[in-house]
PDB file of N, CA and C in Angstrom:
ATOM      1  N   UNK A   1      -2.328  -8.782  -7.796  1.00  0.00           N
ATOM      2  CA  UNK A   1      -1.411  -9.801  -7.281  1.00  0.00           C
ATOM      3  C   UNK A   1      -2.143 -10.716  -6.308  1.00  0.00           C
ATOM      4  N   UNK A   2      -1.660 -11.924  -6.356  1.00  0.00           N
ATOM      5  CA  UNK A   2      -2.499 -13.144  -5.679  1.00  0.00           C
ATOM      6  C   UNK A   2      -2.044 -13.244  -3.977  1.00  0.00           C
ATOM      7  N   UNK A   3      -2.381 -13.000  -3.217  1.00  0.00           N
ATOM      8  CA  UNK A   3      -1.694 -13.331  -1.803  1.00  0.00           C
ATOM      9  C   UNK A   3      -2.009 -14.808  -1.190  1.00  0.00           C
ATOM     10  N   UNK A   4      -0.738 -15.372  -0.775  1.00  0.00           N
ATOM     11  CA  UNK A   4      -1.464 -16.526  -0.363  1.00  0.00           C
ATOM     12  C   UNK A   4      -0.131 -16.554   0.729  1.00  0.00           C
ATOM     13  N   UNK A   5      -0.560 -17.177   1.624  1.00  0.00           N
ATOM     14  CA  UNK A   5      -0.099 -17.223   2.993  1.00  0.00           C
ATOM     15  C   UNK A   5       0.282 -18.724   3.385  1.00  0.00           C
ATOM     16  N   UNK A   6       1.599 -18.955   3.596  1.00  0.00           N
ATOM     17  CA  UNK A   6       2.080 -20.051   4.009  1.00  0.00           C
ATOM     18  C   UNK A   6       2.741 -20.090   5.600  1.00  0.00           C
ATOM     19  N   UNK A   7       2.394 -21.056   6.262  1.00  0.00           N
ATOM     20  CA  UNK A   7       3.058 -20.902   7.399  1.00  0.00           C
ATOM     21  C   UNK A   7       4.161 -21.942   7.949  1.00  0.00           C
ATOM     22  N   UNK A   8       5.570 -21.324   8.502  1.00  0.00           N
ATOM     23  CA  UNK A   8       6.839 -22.204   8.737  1.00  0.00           C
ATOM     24  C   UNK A   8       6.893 -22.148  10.115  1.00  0.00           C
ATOM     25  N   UNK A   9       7.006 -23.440  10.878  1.00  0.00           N
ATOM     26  CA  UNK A   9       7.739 -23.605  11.845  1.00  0.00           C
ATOM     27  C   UNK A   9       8.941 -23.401  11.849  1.00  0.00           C
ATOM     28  N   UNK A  10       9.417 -22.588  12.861  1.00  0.00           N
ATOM     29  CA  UNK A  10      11.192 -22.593  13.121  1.00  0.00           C
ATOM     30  C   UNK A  10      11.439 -23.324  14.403  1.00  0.00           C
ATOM     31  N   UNK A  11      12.440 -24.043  14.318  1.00  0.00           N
ATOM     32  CA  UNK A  11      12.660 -25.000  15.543  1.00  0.00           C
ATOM     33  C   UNK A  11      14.341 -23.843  16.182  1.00  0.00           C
ATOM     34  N   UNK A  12      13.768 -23.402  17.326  1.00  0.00           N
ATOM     35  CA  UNK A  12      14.976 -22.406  18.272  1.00  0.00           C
ATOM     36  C   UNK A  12      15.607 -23.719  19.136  1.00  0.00           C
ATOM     37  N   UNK A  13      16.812 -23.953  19.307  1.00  0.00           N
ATOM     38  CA  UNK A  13      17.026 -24.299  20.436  1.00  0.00           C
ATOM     39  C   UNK A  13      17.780 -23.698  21.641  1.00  0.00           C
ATOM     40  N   UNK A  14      16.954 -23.222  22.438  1.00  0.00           N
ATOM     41  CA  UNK A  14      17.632 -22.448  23.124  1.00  0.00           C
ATOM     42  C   UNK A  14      18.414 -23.284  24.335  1.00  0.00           C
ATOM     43  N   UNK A  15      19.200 -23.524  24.232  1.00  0.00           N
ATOM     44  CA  UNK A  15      20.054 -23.953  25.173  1.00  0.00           C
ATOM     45  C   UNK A  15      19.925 -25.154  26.061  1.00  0.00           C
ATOM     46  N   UNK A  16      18.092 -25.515  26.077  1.00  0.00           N
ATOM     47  CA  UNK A  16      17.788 -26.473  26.347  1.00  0.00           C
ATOM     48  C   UNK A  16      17.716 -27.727  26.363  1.00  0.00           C
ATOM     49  N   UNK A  17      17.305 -28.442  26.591  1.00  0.00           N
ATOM     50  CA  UNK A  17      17.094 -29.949  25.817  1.00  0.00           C
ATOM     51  C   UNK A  17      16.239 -30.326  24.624  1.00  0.00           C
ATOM     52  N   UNK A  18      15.206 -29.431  25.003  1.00  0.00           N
ATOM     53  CA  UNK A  18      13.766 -29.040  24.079  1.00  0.00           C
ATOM     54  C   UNK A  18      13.970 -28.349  22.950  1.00  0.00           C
ATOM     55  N   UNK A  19      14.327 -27.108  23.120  1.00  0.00           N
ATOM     56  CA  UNK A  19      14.208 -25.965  22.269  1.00  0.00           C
ATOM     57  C   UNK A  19      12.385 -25.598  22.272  1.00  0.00           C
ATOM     58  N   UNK A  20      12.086 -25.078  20.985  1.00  0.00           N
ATOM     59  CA  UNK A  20      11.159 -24.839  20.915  1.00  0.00           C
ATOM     60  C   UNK A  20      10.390 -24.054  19.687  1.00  0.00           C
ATOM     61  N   UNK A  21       9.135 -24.284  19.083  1.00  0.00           N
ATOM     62  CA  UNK A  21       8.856 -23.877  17.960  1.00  0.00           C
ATOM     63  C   UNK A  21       8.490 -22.393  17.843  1.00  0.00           C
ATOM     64  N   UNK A  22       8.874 -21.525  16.974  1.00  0.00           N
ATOM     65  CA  UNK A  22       7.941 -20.656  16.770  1.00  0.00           C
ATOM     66  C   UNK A  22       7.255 -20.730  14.992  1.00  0.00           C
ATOM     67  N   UNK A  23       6.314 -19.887  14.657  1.00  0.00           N
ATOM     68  CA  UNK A  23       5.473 -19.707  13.466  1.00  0.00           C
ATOM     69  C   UNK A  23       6.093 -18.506  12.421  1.00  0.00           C
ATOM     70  N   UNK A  24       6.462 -18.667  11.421  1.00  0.00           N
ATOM     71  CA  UNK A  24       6.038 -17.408  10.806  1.00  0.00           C
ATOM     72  C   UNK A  24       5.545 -17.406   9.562  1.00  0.00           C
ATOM     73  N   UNK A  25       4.767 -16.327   8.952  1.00  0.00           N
ATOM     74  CA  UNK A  25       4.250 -16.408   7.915  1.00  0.00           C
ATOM     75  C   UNK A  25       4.772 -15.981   6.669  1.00  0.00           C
ATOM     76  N   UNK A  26       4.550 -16.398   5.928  1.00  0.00           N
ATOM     77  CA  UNK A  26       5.208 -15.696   4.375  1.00  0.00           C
ATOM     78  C   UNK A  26       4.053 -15.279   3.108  1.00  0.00           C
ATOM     79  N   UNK A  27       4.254 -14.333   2.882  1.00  0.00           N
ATOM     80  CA  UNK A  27       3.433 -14.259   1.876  1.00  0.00           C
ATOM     81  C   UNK A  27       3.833 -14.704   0.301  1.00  0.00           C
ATOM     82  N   UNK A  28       2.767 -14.402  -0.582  1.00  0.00           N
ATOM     83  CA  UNK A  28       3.219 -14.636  -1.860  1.00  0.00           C
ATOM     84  C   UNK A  28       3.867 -13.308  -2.547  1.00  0.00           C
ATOM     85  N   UNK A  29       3.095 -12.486  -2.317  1.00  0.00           N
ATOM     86  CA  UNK A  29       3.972 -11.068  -2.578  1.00  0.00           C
ATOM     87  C   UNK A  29       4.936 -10.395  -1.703  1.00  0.00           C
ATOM     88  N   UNK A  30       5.830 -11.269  -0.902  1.00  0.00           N
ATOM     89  CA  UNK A  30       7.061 -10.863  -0.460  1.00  0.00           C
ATOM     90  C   UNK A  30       6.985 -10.836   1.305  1.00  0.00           C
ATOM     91  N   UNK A  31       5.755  -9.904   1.670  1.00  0.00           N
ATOM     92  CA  UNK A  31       5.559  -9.469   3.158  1.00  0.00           C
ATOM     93  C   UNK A  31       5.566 -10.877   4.086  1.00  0.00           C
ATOM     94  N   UNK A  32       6.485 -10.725   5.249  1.00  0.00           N
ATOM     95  CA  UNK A  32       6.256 -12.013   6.425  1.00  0.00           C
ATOM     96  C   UNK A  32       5.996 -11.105   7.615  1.00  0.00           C
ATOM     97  N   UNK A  33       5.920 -12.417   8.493  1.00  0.00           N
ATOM     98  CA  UNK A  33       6.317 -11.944  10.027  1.00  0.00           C
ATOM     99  C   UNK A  33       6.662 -13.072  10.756  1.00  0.00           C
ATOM    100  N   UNK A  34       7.660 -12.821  12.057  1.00  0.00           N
ATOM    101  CA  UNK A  34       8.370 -13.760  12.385  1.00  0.00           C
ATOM    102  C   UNK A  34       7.939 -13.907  13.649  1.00  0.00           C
ATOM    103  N   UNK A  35       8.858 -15.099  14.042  1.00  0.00           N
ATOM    104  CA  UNK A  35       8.660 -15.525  15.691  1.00  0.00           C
ATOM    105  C   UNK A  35       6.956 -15.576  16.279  1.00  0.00           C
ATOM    106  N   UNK A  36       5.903 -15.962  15.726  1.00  0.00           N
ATOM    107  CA  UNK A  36       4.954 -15.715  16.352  1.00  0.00           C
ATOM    108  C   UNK A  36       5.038 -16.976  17.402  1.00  0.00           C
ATOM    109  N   UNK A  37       4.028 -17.131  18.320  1.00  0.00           N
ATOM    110  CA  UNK A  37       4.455 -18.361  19.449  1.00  0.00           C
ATOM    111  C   UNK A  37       3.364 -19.283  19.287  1.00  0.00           C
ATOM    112  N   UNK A  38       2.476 -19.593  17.900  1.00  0.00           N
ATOM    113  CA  UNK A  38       1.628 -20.332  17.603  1.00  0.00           C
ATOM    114  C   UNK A  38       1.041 -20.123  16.531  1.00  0.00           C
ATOM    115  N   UNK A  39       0.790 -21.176  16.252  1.00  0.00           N
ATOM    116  CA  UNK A  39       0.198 -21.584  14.693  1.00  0.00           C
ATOM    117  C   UNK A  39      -1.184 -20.748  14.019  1.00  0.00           C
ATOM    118  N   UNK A  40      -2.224 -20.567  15.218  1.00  0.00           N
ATOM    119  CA  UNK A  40      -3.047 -19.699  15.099  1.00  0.00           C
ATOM    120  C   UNK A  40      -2.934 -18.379  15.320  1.00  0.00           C
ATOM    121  N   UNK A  41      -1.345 -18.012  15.748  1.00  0.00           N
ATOM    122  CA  UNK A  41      -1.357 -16.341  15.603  1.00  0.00           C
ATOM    123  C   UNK A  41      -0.925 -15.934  14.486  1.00  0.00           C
ATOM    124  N   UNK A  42      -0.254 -17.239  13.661  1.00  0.00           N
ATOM    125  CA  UNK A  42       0.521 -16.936  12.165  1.00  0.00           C
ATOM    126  C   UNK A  42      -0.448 -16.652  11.768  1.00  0.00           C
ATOM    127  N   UNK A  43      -1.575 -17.566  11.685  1.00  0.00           N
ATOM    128  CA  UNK A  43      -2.681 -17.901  10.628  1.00  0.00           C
ATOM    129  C   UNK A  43      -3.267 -16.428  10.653  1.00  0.00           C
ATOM    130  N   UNK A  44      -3.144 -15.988  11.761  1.00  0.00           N
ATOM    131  CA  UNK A  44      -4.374 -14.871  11.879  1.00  0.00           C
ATOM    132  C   UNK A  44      -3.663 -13.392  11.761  1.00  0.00           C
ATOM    133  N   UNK A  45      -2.131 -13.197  12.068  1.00  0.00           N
ATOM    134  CA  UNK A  45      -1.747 -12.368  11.169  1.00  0.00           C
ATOM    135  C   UNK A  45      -1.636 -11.808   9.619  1.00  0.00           C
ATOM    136  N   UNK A  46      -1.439 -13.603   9.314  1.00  0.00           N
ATOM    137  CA  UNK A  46      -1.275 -13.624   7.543  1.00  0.00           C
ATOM    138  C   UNK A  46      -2.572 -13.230   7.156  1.00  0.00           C
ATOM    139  N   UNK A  47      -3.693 -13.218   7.996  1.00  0.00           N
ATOM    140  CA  UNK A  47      -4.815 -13.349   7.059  1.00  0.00           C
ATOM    141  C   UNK A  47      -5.204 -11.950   7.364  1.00  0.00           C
ATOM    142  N   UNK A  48      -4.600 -11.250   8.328  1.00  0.00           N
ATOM    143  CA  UNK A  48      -4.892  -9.682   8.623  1.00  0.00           C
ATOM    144  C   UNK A  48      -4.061  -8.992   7.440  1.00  0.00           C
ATOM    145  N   UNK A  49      -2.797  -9.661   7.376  1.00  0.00           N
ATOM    146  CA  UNK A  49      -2.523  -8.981   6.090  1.00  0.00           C
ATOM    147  C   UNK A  49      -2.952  -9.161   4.600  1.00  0.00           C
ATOM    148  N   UNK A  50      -3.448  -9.884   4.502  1.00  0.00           N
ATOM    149  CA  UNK A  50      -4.418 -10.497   3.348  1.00  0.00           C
ATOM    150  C   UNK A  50      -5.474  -9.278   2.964  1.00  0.00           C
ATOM    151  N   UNK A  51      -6.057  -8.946   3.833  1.00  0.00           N
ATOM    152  CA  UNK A  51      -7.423  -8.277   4.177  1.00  0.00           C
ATOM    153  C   UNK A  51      -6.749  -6.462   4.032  1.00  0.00           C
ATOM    154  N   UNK A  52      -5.957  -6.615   4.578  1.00  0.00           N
ATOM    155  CA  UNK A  52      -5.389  -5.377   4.468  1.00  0.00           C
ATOM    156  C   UNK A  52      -5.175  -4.609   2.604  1.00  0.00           C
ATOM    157  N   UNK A  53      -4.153  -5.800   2.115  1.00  0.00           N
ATOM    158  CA  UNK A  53      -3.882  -5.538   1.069  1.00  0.00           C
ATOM    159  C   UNK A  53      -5.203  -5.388  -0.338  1.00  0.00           C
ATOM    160  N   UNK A  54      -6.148  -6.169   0.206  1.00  0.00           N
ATOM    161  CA  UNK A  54      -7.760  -6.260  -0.120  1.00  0.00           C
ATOM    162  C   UNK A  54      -8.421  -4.766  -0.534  1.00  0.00           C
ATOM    163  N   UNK A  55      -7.965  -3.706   0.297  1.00  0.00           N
ATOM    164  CA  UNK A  55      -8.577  -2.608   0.576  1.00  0.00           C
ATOM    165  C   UNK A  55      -8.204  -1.504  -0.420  1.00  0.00           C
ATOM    166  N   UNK A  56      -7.135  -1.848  -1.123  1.00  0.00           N
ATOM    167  CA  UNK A  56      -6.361  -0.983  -1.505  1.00  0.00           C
ATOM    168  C   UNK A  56      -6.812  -0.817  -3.356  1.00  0.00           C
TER     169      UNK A  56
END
């Protein structure tokens, strides 16, 4: 199976004026993770799970 890793901004607004973004990743074979608090922690989760699934 092919993994490929896409990453979504979610726009929260918490109550503010602002709100605020978080990251999460999605895979191609189903697995995510949510709320990360930047673009380079998505990137670098998705790609830990990438590597993971690699091993197997």
């Amino acid at each position: 199976m092919q993994h490929r890793i896409r990453i979504e901004p979610e726009h929260h607004n918490n109550g503010g004026p602002y709100g605020r973004y978080t990251y999460s990743w999605l895979c191609s074979c189903g697995a995510k993770g949510y709320a990360l608090r930047s673009r380079p922690a998505a990137e670098h989760y998705g790609r830990e799970h990438v590597s993971k699934q690699g091993e197997r």
